[in-house]
N, C-alpha and C. Protein backbone atom coordinates (compact mmCIF):
# COMPACT_ATOMS: atom_id res chain seq x y z
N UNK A 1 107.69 118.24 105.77
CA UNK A 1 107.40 118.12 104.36
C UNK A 1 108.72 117.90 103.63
N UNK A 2 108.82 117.06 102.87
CA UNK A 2 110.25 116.68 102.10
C UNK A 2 110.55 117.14 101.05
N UNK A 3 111.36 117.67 100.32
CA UNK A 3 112.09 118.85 99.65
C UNK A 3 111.09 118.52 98.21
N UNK A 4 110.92 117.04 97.95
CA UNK A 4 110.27 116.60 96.56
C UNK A 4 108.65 116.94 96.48
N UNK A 5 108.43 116.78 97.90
CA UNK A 5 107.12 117.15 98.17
C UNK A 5 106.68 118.52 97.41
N UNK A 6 107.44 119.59 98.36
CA UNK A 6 107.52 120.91 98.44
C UNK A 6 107.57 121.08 96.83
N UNK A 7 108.97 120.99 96.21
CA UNK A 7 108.88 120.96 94.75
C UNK A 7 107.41 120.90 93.67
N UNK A 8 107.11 119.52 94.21
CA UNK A 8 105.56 118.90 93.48
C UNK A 8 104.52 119.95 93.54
N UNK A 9 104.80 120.23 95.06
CA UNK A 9 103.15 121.49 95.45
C UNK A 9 103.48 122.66 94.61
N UNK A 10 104.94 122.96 94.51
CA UNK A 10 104.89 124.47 94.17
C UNK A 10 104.90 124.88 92.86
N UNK A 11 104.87 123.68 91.59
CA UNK A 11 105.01 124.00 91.02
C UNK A 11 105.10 122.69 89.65
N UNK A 12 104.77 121.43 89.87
CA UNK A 12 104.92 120.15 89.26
C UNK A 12 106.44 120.15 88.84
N UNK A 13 106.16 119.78 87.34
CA UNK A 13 107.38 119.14 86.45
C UNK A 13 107.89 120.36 86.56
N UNK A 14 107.86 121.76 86.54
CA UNK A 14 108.69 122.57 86.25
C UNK A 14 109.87 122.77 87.13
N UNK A 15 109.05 122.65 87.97
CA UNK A 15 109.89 122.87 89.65
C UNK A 15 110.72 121.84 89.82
N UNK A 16 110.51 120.87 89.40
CA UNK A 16 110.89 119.49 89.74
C UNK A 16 112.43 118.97 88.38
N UNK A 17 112.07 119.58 87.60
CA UNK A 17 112.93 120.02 86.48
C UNK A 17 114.39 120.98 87.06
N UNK A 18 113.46 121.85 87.58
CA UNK A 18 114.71 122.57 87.78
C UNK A 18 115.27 122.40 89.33
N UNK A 19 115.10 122.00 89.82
CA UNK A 19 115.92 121.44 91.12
C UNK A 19 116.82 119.77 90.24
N UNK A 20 116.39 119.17 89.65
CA UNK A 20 117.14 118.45 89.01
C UNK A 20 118.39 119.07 88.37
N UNK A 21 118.17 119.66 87.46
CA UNK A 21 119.13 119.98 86.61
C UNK A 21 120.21 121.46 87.46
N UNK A 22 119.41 121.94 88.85
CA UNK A 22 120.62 122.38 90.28
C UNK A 22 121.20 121.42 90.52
N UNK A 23 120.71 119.85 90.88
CA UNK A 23 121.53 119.07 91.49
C UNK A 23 122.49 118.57 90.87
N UNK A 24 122.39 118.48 89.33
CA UNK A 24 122.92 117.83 88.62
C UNK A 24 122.41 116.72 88.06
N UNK A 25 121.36 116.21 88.72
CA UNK A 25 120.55 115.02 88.56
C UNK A 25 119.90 114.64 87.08
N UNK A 26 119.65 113.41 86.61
CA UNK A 26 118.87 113.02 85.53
C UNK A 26 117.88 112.04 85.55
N UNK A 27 116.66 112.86 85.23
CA UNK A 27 115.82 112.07 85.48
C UNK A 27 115.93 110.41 84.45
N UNK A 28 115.21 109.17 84.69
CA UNK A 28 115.40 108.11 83.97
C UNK A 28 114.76 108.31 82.65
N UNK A 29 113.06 108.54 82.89
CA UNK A 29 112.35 108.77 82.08
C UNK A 29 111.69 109.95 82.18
N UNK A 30 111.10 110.59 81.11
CA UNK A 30 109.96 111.55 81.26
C UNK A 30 108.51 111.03 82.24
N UNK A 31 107.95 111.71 83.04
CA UNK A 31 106.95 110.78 83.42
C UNK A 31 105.80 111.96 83.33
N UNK A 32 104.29 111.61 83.08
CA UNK A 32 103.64 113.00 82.95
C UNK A 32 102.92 113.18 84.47
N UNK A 33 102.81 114.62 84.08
CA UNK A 33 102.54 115.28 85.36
C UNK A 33 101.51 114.88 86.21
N UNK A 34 101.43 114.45 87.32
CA UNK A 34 100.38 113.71 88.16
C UNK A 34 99.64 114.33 89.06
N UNK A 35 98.24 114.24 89.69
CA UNK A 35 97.79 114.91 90.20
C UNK A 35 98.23 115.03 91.56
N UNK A 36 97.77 115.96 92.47
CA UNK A 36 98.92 117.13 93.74
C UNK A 36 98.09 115.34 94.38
N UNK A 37 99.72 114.54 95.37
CA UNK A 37 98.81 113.91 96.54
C UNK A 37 98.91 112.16 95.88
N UNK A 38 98.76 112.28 94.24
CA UNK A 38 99.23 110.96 93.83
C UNK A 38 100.43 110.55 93.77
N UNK A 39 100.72 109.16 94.38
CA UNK A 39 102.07 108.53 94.49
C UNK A 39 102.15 107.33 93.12
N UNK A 40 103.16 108.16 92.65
CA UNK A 40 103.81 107.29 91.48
C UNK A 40 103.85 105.27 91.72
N UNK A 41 103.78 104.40 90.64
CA UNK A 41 103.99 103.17 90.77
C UNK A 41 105.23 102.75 92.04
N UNK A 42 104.99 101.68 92.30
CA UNK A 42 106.12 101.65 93.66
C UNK A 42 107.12 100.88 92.10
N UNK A 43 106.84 100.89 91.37
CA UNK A 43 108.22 100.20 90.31
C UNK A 43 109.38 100.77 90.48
N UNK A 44 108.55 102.55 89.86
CA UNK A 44 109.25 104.05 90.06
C UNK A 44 109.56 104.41 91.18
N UNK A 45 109.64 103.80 92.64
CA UNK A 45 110.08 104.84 93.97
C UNK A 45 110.31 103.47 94.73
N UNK A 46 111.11 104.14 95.90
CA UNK A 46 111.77 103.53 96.59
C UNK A 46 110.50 103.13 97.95
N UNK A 47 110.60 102.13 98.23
CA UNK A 47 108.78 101.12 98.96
C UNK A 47 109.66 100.71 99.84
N UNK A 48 108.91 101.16 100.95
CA UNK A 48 108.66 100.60 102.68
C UNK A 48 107.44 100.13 103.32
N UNK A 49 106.95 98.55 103.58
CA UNK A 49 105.78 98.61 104.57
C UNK A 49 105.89 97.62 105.73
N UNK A 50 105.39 98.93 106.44
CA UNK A 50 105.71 98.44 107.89
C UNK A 50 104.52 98.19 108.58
N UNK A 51 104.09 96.72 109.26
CA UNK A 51 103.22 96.65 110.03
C UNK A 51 103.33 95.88 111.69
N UNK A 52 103.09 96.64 112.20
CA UNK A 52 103.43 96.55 113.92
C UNK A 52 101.88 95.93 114.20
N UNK A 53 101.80 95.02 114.74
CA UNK A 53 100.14 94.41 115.72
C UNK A 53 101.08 94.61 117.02
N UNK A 54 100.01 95.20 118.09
CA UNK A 54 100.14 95.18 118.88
C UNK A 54 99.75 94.40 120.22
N UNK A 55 100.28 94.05 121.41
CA UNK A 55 99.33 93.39 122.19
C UNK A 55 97.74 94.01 122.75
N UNK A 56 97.27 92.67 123.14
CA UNK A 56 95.89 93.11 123.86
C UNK A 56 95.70 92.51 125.44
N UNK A 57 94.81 92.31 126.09
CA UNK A 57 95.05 91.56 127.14
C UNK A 57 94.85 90.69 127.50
N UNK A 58 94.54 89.76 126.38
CA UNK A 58 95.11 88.14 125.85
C UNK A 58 96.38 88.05 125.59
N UNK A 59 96.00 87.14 124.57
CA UNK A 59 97.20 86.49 123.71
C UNK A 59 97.92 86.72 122.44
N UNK A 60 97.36 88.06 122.29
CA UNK A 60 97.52 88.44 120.79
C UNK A 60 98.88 88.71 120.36
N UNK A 61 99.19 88.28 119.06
CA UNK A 61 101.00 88.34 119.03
C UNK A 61 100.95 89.41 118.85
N UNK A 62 102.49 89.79 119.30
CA UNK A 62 102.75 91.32 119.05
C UNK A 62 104.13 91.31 118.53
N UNK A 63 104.30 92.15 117.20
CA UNK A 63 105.20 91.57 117.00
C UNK A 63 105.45 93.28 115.41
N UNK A 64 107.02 93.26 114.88
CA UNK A 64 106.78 94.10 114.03
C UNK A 64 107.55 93.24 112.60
N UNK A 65 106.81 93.59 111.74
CA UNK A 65 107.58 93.38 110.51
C UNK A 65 107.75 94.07 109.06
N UNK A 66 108.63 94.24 108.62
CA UNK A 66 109.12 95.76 107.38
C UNK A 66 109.62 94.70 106.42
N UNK A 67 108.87 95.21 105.54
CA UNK A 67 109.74 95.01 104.06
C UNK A 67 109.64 96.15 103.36
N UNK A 68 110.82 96.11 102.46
CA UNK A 68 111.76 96.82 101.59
C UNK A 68 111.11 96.48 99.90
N UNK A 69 112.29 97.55 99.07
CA UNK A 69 111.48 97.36 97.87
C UNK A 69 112.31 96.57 97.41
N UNK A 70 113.61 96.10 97.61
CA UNK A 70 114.39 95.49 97.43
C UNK A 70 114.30 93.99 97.78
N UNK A 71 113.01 93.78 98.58
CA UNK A 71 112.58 92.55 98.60
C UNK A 71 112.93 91.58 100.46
N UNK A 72 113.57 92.41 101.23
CA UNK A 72 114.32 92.10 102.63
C UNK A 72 112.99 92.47 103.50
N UNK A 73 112.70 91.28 104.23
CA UNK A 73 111.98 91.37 105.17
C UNK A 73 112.46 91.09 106.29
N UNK A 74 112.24 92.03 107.54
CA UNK A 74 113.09 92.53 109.06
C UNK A 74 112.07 91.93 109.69
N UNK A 75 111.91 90.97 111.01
CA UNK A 75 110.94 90.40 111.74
C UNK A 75 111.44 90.95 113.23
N UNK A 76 110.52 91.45 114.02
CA UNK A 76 111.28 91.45 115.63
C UNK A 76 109.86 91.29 116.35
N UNK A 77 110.01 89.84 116.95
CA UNK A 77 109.10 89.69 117.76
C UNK A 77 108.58 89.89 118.84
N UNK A 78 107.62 90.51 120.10
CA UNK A 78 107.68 90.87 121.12
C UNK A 78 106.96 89.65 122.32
N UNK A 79 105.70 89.92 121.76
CA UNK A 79 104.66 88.84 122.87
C UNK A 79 103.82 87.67 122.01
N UNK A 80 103.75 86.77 122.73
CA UNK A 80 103.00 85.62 122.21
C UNK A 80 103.19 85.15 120.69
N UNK A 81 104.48 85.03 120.22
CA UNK A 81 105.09 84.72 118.91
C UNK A 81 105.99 83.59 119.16
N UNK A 82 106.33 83.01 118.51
CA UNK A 82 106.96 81.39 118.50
C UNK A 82 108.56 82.02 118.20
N UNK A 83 108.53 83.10 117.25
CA UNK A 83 110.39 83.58 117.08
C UNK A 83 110.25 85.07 117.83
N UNK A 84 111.05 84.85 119.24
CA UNK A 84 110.74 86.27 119.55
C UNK A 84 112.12 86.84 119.27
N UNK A 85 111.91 88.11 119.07
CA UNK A 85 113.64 88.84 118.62
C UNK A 85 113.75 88.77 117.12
N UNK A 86 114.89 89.29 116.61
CA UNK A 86 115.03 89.53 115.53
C UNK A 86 115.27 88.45 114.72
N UNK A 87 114.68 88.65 113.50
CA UNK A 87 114.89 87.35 112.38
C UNK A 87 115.11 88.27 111.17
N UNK A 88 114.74 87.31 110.05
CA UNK A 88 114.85 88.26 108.23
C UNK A 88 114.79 87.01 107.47
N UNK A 89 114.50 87.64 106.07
CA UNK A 89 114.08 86.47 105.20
C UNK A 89 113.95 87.77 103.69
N UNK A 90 113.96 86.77 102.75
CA UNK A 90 113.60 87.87 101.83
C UNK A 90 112.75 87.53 100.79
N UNK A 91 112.14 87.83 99.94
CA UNK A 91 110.56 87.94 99.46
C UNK A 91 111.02 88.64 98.14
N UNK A 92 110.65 88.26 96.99
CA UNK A 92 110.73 88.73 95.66
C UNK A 92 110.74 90.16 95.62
N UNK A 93 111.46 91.43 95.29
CA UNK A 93 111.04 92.87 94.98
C UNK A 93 109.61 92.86 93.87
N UNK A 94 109.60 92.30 93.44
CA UNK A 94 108.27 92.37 92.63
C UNK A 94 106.92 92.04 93.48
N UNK A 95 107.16 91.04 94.43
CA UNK A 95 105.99 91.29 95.66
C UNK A 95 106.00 92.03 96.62
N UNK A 96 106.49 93.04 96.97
CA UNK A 96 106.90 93.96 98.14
C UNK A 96 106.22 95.19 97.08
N UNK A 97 106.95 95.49 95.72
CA UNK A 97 106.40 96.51 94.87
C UNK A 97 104.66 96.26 94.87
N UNK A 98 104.56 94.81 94.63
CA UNK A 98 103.14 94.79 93.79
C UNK A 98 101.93 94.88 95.00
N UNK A 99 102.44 94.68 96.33
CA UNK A 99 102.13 94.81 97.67
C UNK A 99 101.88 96.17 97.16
N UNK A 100 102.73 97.09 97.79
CA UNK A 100 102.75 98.70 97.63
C UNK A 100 101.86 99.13 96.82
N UNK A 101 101.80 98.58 95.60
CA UNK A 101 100.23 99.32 94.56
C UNK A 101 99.44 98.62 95.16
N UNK A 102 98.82 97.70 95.71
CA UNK A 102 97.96 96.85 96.11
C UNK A 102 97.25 97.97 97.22
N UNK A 103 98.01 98.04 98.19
CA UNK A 103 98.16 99.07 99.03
C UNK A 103 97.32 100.67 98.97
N UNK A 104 98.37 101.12 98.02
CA UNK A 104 97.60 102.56 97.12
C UNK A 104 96.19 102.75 96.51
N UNK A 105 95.96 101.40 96.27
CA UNK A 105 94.57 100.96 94.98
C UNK A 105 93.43 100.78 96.00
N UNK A 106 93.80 100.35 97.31
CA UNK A 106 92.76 100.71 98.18
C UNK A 106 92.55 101.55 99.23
N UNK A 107 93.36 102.33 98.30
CA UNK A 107 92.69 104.10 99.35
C UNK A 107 93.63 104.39 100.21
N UNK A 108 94.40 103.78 100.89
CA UNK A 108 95.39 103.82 101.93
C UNK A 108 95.98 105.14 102.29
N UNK A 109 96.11 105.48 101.06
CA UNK A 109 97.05 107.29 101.48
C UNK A 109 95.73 108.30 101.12
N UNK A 110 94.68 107.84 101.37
CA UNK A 110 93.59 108.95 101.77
C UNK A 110 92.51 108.21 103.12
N UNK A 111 93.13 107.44 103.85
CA UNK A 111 92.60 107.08 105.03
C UNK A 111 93.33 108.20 106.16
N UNK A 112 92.36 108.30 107.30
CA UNK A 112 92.60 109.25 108.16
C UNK A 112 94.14 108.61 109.34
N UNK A 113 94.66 109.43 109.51
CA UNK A 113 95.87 108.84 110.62
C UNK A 113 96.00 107.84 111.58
N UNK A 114 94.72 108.25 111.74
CA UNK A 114 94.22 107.13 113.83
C UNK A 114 92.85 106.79 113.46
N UNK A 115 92.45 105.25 113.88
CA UNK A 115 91.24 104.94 114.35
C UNK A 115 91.28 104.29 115.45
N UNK A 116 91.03 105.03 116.32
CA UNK A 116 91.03 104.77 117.76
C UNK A 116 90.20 105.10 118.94
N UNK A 117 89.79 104.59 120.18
CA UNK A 117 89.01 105.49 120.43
C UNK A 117 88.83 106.65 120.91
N UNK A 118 87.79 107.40 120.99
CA UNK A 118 87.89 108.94 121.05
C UNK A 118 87.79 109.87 120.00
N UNK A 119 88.34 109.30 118.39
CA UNK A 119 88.37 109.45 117.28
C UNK A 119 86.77 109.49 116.65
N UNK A 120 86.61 110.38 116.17
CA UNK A 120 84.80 110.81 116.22
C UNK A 120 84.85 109.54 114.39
N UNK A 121 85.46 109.52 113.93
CA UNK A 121 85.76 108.47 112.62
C UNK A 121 85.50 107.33 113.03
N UNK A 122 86.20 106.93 113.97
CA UNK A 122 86.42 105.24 114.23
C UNK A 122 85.41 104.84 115.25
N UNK A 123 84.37 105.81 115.85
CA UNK A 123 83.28 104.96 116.84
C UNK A 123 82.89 104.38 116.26
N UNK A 124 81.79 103.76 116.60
CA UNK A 124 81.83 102.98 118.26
C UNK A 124 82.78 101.81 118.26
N UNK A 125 83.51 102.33 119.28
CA UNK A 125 84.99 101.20 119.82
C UNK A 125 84.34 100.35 121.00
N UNK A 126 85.03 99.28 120.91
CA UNK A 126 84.97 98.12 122.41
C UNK A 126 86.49 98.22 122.83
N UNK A 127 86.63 97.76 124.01
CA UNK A 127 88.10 97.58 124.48
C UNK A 127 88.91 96.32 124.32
N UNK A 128 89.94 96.03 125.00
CA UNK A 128 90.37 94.93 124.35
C UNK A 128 90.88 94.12 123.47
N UNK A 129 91.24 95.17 122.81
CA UNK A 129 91.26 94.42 121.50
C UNK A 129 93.22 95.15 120.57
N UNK A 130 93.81 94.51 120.34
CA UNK A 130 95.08 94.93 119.40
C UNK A 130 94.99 96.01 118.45
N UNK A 131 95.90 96.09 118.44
CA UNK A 131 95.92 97.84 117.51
C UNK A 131 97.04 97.05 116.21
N UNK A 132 96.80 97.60 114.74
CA UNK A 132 97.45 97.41 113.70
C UNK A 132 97.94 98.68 113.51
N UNK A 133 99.47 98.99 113.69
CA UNK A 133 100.02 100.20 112.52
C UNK A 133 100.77 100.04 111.32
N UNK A 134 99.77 100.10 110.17
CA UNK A 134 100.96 100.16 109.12
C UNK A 134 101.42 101.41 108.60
N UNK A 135 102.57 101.34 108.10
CA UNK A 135 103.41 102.62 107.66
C UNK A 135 103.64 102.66 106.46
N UNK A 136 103.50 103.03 105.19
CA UNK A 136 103.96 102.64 104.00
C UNK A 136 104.87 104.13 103.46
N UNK A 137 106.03 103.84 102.41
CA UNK A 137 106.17 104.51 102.41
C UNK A 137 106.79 104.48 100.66
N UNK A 138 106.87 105.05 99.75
CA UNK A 138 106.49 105.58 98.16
C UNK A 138 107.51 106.75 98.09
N UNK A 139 108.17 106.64 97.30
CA UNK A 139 109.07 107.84 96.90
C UNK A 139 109.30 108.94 97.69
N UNK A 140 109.84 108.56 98.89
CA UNK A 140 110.18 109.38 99.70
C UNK A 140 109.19 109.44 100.57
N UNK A 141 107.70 109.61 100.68
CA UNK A 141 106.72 109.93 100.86
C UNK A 141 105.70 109.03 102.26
N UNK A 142 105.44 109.50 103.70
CA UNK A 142 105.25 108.55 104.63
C UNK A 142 103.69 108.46 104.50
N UNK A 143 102.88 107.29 104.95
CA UNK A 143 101.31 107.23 105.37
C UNK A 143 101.47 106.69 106.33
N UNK A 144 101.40 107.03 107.67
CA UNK A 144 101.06 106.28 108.61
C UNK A 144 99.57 106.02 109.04
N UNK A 145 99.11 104.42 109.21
CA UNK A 145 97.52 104.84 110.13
C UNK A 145 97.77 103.87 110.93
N UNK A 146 97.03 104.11 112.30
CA UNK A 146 97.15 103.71 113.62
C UNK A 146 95.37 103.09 113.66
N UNK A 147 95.40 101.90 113.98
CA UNK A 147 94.32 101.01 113.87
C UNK A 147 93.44 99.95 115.06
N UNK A 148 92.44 100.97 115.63
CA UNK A 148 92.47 99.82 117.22
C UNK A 148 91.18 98.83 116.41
N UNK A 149 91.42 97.47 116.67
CA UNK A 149 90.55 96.59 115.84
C UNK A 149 89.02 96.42 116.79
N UNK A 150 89.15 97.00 118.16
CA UNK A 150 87.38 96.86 118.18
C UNK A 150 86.88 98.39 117.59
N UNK A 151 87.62 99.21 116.43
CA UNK A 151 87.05 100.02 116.47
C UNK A 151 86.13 100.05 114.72
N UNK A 152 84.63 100.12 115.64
CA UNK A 152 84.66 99.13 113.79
C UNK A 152 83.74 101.12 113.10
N UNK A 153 84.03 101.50 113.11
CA UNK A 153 84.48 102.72 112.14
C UNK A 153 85.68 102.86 111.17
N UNK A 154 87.08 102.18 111.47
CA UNK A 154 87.77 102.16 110.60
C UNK A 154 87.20 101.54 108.79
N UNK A 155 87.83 102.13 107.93
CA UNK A 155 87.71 101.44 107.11
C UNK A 155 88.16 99.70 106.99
N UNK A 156 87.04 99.14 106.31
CA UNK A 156 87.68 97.80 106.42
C UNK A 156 88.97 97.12 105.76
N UNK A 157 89.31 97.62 104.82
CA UNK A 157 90.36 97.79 103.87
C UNK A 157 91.68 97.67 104.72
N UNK A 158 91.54 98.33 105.95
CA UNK A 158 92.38 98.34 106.90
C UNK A 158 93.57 96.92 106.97
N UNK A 159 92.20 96.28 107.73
CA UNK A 159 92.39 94.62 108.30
C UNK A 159 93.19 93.76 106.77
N UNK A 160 92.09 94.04 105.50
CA UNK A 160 92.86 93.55 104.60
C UNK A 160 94.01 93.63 103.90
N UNK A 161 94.62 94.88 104.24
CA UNK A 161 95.84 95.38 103.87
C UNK A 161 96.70 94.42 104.98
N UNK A 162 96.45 94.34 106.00
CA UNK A 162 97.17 94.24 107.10
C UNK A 162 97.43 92.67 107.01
N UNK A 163 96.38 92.09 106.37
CA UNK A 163 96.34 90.73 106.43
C UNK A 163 97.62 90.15 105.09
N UNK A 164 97.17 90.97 103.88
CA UNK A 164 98.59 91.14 102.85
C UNK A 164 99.95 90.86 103.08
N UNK A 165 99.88 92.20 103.86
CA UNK A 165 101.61 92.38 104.36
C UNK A 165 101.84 91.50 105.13
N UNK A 166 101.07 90.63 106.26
CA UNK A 166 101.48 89.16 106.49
C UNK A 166 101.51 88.86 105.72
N UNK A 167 101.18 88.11 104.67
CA UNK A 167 100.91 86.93 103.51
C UNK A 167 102.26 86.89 102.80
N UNK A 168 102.50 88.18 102.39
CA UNK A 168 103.65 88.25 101.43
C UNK A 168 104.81 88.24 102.48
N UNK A 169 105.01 88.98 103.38
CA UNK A 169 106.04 88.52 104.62
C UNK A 169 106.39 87.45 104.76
N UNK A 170 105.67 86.36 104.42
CA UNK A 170 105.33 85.02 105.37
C UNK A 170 105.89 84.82 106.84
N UNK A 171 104.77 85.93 107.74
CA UNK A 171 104.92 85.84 109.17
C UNK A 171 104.47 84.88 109.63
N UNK A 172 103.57 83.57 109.32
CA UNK A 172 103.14 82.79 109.83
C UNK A 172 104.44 82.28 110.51
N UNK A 173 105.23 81.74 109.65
CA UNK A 173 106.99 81.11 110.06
C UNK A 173 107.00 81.85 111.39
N UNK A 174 107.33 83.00 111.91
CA UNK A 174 107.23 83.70 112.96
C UNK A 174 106.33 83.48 114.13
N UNK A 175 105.00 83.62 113.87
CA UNK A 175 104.25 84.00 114.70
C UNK A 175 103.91 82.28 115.38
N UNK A 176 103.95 81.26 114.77
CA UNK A 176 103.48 79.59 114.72
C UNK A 176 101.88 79.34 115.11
N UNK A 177 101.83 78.42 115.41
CA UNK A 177 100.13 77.97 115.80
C UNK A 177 99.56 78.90 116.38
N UNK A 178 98.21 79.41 115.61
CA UNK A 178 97.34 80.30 116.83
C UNK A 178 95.75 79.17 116.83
């Protein structure tokens, strides 16, 4: 649990007030008090999203790619991708941010960790099939969910998030003809 976290639970703005003004710190703006679990605009916090596809036992690319709020997108390719190994490119901070609420607005940090199988959430699974992990991450703050795609219990929101963070990446450049 991360120190801002802890702060938030124990006590909101007050708590959060006064570990500021220990550190020395100043806040930018006043912001009002938010409910325990909500993540502030990615305008306001520092944005990470990370999405890894994994192989299957085809052809499926496998491959990882992160962007920043700062707008830097990291590519490292593994299997069945046209750029394998490391690449980068960079992407407006205002689409990486507007990604990140995009993200939040569909539930993302109240989806369960794993849909996979075995996972009493994500039955009935088939085999075969690639796994999506995205990672996002909001003012300090991590969501990881782990995603096997024959598992059609996941929320669907899943796939479309996943499909996003390509789009705005522009992994196609990467991945080439499928």
């Amino acid at each position: 649990m991360t120190a801002s976290f802890a702060l938030r639970r124990l006590g909101g703005v007050g708590m959060t007030a006064a570990a500021l003004a220990a550190c020395g710190c100043r806040p930018r703006t006043a912001e009002p008090a938010s409910a325990p679990g909500a993540f502030p605009s990615a305008a306001s916090a520092p944005v990470a999203v990370t999405l890894e596809r994994t192989a299957c036992y085809g052809t499926c690319p496998a491959y990882t790619v992160r962007l920043d709020g700062a707008g830097r997108v990291a590519w490292h390719g593994e299997r069945f991708v046209a750029a394998m190994g490391d690449s980068s490119t960079a992407v407006s901070a205002a689409r990486v941010n507007a990604l990140a609420d995009e993200i939040a607005a569909a539930g993302f940090f109240g989806f369960g960790d794993s849909y996979l199988p075995g996972v009493p959430a994500a039955e009935p699974c088939s085999t075969d099939s690639p796994h999506a992990v995205i990672t996002v991450t909001r003012a300090g703050r991590t969501k990881r969910v782990e995603h096997d795609y024959g598992c059609r219990g996941a929320p669907a929101a899943l796939r479309t998030i996943a499909a996003r963070i390509d789009s705005v990446a522009g992994t196609r450049r990467w991945i080439g003809r499928r």
